[in-house]
C-alpha atoms as a PDB file:
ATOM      1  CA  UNK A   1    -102.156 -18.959 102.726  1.00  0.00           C
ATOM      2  CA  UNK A   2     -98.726 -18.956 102.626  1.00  0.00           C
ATOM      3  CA  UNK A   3     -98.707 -22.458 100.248  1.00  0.00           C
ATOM      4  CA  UNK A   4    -101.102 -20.224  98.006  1.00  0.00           C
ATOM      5  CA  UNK A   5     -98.794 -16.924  98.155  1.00  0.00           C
ATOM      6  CA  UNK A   6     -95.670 -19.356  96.899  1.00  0.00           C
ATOM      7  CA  UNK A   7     -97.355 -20.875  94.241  1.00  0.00           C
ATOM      8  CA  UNK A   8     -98.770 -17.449  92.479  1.00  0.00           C
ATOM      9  CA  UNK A   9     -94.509 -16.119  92.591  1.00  0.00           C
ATOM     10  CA  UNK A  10     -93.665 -19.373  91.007  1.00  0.00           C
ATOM     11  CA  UNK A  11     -96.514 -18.708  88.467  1.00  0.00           C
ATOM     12  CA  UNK A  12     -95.311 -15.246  87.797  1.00  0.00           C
ATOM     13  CA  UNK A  13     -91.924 -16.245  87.917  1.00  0.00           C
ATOM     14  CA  UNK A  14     -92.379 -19.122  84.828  1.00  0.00           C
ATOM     15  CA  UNK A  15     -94.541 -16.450  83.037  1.00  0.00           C
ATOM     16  CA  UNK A  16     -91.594 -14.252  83.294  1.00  0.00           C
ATOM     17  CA  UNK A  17     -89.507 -16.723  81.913  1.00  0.00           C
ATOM     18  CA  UNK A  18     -91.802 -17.742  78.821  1.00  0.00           C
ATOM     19  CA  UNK A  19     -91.953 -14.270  77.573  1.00  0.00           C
ATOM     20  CA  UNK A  20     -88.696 -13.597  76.000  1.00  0.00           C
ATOM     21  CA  UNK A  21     -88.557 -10.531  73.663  1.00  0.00           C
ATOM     22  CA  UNK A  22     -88.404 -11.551  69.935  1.00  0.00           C
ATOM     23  CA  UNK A  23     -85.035 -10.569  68.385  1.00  0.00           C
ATOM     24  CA  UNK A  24     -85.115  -8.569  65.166  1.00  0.00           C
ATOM     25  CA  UNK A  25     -84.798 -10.209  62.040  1.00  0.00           C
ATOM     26  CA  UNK A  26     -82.169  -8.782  59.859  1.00  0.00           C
ATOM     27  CA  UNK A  27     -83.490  -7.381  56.524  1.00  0.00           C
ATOM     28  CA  UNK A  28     -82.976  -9.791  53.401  1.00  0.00           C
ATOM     29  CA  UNK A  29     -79.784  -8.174  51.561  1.00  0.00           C
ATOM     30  CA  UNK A  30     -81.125  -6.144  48.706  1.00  0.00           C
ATOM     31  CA  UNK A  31     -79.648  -7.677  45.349  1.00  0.00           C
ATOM     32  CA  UNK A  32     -76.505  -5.785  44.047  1.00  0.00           C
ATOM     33  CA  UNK A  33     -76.520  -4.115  41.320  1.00  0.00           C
ATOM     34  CA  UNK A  34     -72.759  -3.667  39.346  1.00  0.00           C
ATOM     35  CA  UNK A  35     -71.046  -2.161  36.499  1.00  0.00           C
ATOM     36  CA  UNK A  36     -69.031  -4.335  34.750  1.00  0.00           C
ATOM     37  CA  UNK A  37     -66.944  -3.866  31.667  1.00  0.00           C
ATOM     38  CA  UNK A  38     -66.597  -5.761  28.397  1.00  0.00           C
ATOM     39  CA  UNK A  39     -64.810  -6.230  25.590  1.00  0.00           C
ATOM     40  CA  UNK A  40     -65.091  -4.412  22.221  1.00  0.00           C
ATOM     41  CA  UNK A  41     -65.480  -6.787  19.221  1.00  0.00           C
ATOM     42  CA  UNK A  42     -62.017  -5.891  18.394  1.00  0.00           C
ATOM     43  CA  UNK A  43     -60.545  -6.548  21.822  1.00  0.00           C
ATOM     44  CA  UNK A  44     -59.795  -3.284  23.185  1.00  0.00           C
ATOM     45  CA  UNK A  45     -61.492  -1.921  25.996  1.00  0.00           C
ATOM     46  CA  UNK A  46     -63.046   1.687  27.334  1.00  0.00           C
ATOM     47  CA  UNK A  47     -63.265   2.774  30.684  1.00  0.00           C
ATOM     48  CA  UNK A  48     -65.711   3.559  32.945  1.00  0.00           C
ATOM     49  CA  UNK A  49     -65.638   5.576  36.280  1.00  0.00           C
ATOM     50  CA  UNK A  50     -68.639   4.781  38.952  1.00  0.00           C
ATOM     51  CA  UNK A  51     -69.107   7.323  42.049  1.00  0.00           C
ATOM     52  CA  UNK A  52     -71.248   7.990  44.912  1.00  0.00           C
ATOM     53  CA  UNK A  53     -73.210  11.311  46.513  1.00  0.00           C
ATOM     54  CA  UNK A  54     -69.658  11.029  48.770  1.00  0.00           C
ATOM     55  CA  UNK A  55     -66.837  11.584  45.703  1.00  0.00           C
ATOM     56  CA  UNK A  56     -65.946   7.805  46.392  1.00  0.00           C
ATOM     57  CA  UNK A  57     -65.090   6.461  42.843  1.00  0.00           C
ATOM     58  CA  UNK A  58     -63.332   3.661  41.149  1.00  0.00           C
ATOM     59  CA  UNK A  59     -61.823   3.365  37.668  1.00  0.00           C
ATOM     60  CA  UNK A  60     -61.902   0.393  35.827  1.00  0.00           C
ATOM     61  CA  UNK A  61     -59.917  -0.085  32.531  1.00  0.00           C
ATOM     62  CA  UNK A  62     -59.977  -3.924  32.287  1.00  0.00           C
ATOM     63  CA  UNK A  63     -62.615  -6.602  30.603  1.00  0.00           C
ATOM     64  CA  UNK A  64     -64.482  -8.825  32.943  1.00  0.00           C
ATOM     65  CA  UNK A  65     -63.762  -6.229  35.896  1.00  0.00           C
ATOM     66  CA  UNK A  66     -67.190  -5.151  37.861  1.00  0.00           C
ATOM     67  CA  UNK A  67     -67.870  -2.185  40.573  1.00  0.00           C
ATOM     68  CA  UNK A  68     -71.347  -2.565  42.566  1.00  0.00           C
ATOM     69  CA  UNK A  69     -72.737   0.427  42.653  1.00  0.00           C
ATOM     70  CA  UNK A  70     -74.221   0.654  46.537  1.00  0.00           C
ATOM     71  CA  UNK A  71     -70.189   0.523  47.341  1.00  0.00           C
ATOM     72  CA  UNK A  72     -67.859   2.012  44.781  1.00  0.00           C
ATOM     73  CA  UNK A  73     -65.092   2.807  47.436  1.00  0.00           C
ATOM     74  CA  UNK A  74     -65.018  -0.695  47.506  1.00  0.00           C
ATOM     75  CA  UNK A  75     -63.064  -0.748  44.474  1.00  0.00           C
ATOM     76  CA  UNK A  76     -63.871  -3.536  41.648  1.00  0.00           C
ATOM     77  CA  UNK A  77     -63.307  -7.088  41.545  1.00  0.00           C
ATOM     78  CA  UNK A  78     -63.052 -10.468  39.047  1.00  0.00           C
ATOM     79  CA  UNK A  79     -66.412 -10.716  37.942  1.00  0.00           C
ATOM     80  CA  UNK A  80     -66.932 -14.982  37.711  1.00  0.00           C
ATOM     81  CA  UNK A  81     -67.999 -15.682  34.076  1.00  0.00           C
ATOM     82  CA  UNK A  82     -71.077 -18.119  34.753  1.00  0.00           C
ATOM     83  CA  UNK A  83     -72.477 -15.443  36.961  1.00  0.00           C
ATOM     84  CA  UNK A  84     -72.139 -12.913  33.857  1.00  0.00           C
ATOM     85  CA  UNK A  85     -73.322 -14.902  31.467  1.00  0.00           C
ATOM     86  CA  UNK A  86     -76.662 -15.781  33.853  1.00  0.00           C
ATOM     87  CA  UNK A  87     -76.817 -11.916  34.749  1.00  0.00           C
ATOM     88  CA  UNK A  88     -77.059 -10.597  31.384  1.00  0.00           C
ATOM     89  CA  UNK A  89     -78.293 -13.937  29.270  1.00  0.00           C
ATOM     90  CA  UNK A  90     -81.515 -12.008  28.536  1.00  0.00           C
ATOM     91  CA  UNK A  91     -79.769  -8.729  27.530  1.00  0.00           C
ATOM     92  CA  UNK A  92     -77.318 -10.883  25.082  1.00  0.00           C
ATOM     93  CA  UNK A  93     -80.071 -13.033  23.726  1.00  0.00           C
ATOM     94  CA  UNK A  94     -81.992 -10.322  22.094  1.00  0.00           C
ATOM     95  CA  UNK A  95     -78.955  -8.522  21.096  1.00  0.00           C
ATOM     96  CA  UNK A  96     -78.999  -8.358  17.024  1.00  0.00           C
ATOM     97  CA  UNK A  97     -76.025 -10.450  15.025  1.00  0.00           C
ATOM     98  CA  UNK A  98     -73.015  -8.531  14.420  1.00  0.00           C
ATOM     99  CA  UNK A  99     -72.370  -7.437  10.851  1.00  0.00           C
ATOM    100  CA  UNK A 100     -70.711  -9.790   8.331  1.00  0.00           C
ATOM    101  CA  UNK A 101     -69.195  -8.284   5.793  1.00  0.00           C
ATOM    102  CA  UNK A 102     -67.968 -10.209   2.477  1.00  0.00           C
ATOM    103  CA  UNK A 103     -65.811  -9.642  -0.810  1.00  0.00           C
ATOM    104  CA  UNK A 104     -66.391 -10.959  -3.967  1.00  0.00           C
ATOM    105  CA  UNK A 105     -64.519 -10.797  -7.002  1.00  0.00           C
ATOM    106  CA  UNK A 106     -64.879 -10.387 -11.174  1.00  0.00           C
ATOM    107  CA  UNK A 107     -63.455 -11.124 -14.552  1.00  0.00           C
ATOM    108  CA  UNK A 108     -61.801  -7.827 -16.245  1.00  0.00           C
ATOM    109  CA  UNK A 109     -64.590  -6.075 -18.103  1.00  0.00           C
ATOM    110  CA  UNK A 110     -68.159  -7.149 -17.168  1.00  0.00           C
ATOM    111  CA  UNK A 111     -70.291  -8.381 -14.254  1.00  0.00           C
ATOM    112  CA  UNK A 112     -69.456 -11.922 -14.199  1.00  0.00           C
ATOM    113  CA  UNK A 113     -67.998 -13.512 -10.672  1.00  0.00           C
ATOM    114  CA  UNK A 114     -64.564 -15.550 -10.288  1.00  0.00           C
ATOM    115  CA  UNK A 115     -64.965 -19.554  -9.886  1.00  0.00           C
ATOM    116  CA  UNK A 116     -63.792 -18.708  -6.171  1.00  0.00           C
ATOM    117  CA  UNK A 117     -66.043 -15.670  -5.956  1.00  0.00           C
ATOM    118  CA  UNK A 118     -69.601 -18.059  -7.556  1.00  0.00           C
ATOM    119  CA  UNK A 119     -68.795 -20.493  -4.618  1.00  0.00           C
ATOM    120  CA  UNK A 120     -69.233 -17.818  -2.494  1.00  0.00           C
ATOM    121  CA  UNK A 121     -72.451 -16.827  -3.486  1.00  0.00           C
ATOM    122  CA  UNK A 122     -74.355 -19.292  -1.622  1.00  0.00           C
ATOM    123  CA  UNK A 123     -73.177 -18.326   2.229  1.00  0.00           C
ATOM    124  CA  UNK A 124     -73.975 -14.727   1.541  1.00  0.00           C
ATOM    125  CA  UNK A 125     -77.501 -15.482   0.911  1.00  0.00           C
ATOM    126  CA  UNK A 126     -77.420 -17.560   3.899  1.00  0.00           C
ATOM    127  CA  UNK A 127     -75.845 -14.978   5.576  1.00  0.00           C
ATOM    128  CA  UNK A 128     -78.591 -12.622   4.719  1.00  0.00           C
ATOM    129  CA  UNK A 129     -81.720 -15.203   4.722  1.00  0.00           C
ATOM    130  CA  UNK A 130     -80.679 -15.720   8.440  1.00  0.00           C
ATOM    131  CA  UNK A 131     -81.412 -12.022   9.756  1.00  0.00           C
ATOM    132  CA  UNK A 132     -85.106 -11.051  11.140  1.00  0.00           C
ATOM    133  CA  UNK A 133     -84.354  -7.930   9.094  1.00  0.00           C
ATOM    134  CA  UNK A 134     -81.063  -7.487   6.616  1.00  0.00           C
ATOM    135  CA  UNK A 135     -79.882  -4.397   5.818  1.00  0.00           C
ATOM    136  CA  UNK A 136     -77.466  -4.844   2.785  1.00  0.00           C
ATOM    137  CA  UNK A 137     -75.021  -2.421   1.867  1.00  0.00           C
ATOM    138  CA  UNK A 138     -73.468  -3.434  -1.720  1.00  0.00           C
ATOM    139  CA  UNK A 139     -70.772  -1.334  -3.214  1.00  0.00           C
ATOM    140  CA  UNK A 140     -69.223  -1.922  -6.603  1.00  0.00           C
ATOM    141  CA  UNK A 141     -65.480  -1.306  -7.118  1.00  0.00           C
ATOM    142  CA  UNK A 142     -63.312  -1.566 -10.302  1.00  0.00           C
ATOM    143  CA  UNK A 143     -59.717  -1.450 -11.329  1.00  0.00           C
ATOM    144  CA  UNK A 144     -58.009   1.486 -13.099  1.00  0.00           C
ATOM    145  CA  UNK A 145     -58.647  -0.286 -16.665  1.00  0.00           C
ATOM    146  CA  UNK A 146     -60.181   2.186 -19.157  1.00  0.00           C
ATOM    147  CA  UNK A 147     -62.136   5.843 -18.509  1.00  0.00           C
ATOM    148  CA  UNK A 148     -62.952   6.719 -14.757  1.00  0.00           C
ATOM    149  CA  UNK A 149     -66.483   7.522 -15.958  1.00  0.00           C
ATOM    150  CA  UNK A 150     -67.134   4.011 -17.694  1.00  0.00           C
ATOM    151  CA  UNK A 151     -65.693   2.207 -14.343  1.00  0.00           C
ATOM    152  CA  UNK A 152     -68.039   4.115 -12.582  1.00  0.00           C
ATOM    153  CA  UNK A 153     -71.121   2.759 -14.796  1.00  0.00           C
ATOM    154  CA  UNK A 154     -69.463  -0.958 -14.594  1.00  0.00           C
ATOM    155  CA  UNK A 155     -68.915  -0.557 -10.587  1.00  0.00           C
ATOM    156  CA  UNK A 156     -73.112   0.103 -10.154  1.00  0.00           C
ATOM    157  CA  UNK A 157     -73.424  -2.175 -12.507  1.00  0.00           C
ATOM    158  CA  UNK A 158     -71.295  -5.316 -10.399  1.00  0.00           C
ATOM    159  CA  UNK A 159     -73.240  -4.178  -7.137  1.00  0.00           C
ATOM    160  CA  UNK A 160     -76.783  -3.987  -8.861  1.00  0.00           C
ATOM    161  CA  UNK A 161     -76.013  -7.551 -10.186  1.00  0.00           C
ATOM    162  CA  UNK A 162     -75.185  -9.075  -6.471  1.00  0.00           C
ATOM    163  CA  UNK A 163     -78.124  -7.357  -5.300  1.00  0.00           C
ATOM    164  CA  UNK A 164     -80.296  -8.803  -8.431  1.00  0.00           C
ATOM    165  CA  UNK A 165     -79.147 -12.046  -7.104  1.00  0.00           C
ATOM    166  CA  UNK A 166     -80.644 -11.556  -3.105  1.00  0.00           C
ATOM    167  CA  UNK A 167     -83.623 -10.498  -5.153  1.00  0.00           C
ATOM    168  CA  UNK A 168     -83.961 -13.214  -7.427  1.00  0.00           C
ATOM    169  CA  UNK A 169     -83.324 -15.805  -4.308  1.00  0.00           C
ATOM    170  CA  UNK A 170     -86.505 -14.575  -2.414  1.00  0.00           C
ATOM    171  CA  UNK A 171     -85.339 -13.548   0.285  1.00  0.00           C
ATOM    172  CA  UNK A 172     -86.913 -10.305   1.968  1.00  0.00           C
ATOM    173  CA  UNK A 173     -84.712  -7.720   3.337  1.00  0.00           C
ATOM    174  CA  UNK A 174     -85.408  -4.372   5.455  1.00  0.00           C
ATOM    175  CA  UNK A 175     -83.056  -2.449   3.008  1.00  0.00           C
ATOM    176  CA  UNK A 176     -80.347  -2.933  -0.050  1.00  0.00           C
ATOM    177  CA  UNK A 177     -78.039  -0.029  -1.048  1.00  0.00           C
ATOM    178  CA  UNK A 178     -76.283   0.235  -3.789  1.00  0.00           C
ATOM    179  CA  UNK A 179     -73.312   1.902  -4.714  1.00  0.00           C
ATOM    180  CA  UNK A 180     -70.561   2.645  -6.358  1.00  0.00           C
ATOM    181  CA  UNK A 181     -66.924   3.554  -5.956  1.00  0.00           C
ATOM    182  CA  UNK A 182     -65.694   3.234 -10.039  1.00  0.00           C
ATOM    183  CA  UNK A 183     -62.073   3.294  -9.211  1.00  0.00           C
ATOM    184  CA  UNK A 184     -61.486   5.478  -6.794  1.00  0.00           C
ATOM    185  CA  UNK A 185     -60.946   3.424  -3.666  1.00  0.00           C
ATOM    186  CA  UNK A 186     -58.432   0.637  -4.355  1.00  0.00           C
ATOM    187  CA  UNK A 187     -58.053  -1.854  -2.348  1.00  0.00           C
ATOM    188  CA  UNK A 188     -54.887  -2.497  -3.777  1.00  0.00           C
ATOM    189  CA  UNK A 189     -53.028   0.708  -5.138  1.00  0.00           C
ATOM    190  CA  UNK A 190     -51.701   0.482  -8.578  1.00  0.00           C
ATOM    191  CA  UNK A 191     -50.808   2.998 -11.796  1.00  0.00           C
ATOM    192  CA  UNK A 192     -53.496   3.738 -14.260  1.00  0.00           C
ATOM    193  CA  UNK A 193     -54.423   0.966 -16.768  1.00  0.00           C
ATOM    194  CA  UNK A 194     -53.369  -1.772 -14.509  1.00  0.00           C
ATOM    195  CA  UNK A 195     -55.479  -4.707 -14.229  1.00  0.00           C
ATOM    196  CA  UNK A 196     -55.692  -5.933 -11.207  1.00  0.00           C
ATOM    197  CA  UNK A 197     -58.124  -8.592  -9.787  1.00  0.00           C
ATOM    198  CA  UNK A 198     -58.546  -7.359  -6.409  1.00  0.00           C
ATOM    199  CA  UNK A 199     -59.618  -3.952  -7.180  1.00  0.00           C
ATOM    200  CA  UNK A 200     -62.489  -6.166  -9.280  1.00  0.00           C
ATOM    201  CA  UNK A 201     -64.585  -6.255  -6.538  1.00  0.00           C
ATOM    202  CA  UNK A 202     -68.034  -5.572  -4.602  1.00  0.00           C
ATOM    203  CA  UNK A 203     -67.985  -5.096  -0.694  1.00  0.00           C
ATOM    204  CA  UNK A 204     -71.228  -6.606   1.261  1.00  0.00           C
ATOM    205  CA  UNK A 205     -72.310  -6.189   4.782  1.00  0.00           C
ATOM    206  CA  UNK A 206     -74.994  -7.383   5.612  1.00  0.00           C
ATOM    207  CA  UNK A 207     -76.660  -6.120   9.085  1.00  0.00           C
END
């Protein structure tokens, strides 16, 4: 009896030992999610302020600097550059082209391009054939030679001709404006009756 008595505690005993309690698993660490500031096309930079429910908050005034936004007290850190180009490769792949903006220039008097200006011709209908959908803004200029209202006429006439020749290429566009300033935005500021070749102009941007 007392063999059998032994061998049941030594039983129990193992069981005992067998049955450990299960630790808990920590949860899987929830993705952060950040704030991050870039840099303006022309190289300056804004700033942005992130905050809590708890008026913890962190300004950041620098490019490349990031604040997660479970843990703004935290303050903001170096944001590695692979890690924001993979982060926001999908955001920067579907955003549109930046505007390109171009100047071409005329002989005194008419519509007809510079040598320089003709060589030109060919990368701004590129530049335009390339875009899903261009918006072209064309606007004529001219230089204080002759009557304001005449160099208004021959102004729309300079941008009409540039957008003539997008037309003429076949090349489909969402939208081409044309304008004109005559002479009353020089790019270079001269007298009346002054000829000057830079003022003979048309500005493009294409978008």
């Amino acid at each position: 009896m007392r063999y059998k008595i032994v061998t049941s505690m030594l039983l129990m005993l193992m069981a005992g030992c067998a049955q450990q309690p299960e630790l808990a698993q920590p949860e899987p660490r929830k993705p952060d999610s950040y704030v991050v500031l870039m840099q303006n096309n022309d190289g300056s930079t804004g700033q942005i302020i992130v905050s809590d429910n708890f008026a913890n908050s962190t300004t950041v005034d620098h490019a490349g600097l990031a604040v997660e936004l479970n843990d703004p007290a935290a303050g903001s850190h170096e944001l590695d550059k692979d890690k924001l180009a993979n982060d926001f490769k999908e955001a920067t792949s579907i955003r549109p082209p930046l505007p390109v903006s171009f100047l071409l220039y005329f002989k005194t008097g008419g519509t007809a391009l510079t040598p320089e200006s003709e060589a030109l011709v060919p990368q701004v209908l590129r530049e335009v054939e390339n875009r899903q959908a261009p918006d072209v803004s064309i606007i004529g200029h001219t230089d204080t030679v002759g009557k304001a209202e005449v160099n208004e006429a021959l102004a729309l006439k300079r941008a009409q001709a540039i957008a003539d020749m997008i037309e003429q290429a076949g090349i489909k566009t969402k939208d081409i404006t044309v304008t004109s300033h005559g002479e009353r935005n020089l790019l270079i500021k001269t007298a009346d009756e002054v000829a000057e070749e830079r003022n003979r102009r048309v500005e493009i941007t294409v978008r």
